[in-house]
C-alpha atoms as a PDB file:
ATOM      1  CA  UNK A   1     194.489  85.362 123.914  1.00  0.00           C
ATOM      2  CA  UNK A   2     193.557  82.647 126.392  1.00  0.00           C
ATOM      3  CA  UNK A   3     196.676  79.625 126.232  1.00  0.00           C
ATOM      4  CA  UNK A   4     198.429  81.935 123.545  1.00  0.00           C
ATOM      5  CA  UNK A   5     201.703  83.674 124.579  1.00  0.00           C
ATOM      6  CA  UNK A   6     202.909  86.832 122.443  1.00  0.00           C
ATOM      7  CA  UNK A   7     206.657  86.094 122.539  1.00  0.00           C
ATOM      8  CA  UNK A   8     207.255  89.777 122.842  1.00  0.00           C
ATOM      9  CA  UNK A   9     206.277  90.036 125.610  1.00  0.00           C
ATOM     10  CA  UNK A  10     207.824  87.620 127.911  1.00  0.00           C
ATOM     11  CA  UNK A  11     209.755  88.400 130.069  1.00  0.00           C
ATOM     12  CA  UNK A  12     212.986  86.483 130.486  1.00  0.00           C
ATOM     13  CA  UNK A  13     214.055  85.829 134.112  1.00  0.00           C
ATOM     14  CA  UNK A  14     216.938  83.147 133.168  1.00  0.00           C
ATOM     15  CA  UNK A  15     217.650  80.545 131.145  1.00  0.00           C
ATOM     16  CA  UNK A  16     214.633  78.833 131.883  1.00  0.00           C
ATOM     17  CA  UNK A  17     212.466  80.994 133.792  1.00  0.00           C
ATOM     18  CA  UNK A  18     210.107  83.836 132.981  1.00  0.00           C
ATOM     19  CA  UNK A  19     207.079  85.766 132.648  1.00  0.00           C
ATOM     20  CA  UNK A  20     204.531  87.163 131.144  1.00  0.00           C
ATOM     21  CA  UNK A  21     202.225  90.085 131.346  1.00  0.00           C
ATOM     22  CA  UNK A  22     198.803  89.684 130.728  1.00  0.00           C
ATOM     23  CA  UNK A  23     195.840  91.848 129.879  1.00  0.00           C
ATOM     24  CA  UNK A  24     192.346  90.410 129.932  1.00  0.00           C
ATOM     25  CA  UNK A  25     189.084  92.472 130.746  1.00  0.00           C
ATOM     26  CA  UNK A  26     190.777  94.886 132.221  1.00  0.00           C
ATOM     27  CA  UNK A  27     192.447  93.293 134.923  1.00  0.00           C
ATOM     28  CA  UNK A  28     196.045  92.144 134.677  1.00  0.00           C
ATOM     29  CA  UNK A  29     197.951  89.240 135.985  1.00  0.00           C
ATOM     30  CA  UNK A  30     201.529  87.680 135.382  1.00  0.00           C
ATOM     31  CA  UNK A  31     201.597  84.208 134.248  1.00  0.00           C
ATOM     32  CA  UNK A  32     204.934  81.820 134.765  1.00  0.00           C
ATOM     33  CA  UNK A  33     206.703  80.870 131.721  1.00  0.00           C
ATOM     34  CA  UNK A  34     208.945  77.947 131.427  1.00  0.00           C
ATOM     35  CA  UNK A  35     211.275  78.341 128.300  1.00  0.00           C
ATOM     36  CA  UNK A  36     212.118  75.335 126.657  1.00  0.00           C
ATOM     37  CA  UNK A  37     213.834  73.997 123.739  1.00  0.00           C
ATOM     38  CA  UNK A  38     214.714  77.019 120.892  1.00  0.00           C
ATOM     39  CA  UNK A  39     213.611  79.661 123.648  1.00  0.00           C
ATOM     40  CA  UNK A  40     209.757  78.476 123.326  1.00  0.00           C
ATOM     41  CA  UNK A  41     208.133  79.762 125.955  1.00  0.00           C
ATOM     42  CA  UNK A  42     204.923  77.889 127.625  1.00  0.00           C
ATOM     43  CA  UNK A  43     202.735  78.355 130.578  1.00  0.00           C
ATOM     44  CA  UNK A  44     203.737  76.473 134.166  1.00  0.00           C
ATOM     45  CA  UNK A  45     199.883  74.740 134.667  1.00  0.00           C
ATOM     46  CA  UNK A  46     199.697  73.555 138.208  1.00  0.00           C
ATOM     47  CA  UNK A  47     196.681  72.079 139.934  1.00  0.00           C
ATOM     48  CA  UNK A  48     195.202  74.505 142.782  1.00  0.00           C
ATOM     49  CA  UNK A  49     193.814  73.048 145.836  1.00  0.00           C
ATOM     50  CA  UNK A  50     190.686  72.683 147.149  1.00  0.00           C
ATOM     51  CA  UNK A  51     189.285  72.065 150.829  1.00  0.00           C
ATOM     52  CA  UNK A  52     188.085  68.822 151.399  1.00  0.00           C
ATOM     53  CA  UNK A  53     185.878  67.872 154.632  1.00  0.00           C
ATOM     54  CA  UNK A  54     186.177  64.278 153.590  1.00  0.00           C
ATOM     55  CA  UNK A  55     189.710  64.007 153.265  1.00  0.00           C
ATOM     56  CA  UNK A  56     190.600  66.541 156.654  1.00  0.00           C
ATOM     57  CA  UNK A  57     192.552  68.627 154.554  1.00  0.00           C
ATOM     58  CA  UNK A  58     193.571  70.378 151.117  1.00  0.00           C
ATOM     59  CA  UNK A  59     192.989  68.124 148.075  1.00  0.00           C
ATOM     60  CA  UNK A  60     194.066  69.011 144.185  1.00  0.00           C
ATOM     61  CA  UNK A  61     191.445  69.720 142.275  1.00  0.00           C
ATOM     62  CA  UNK A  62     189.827  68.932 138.703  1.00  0.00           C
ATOM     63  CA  UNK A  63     191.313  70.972 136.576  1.00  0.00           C
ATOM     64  CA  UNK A  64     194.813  72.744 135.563  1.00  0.00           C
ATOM     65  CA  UNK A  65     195.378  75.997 135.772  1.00  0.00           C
ATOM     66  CA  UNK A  66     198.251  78.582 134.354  1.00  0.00           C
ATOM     67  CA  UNK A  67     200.438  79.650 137.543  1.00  0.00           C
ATOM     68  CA  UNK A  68     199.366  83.358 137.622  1.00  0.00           C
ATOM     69  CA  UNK A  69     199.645  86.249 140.188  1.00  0.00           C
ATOM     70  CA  UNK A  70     196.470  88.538 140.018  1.00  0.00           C
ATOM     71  CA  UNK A  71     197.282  92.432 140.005  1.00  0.00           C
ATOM     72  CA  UNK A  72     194.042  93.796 139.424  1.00  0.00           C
ATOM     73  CA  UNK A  73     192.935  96.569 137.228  1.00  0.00           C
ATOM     74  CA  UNK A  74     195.696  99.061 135.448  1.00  0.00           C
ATOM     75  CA  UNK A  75     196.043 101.298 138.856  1.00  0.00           C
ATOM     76  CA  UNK A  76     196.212  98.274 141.571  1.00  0.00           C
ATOM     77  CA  UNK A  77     198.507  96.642 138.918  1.00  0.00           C
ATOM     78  CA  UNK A  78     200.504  99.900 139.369  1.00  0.00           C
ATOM     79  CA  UNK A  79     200.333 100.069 143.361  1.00  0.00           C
ATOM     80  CA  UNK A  80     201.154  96.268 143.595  1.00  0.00           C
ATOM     81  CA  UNK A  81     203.990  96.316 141.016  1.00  0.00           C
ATOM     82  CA  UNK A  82     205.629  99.765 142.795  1.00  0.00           C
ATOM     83  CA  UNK A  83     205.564  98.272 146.485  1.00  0.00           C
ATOM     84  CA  UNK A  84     207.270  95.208 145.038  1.00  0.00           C
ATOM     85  CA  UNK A  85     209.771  97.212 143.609  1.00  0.00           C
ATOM     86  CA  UNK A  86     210.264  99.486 146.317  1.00  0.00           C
ATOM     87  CA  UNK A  87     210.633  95.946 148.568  1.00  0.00           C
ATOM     88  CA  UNK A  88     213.443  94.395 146.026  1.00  0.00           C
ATOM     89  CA  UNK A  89     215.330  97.786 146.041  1.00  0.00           C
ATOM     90  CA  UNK A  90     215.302  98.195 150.106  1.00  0.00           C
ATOM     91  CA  UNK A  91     216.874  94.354 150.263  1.00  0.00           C
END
């Protein structure tokens, strides 16, 4: 499903803002969603950053990439998701 969002499946945040839960090999990870015009959702692509002796410090790189938090398999998905809940709900 690589670039594809399932609309279901978003999650929206706000007006503009979201997310989205995704599944691939067994490891999940939520991707940023920017929802534009008619509630079309897309994928926030940002450029990560790279080390770069040359330049003394962090560079962009090459290529864009969806904004995505890594969770892990289906259990540290679970552990990760719970402590951030647990964190939100203490304040």
């Amino acid at each position: 499903m690589a670039n594809q969002i399932d609309e279901d499946k978003v999650i929206a945040v706000d007006t503009y803002n979201g997310m989205y839960l995704e599944q691939h090999e067994g490891n999940y990870s939520l991707k940023a969603i920017q929802i534009g015009k008619n509630e079309v959702p897309y994928l926030i692509w940002v450029f990560l950053s790279k080390w770069s002796k040359a330049a003394g410090g962090a560079v962009p790189d090459d290529k864009k990439r969806p904004m995505a938090v890594r969770l892990g398999t289906r259990s540290e998905a679970v552990k990760a998701l719970k402590q951030i809940l647990k964190q939100i709900e203490e304040g």
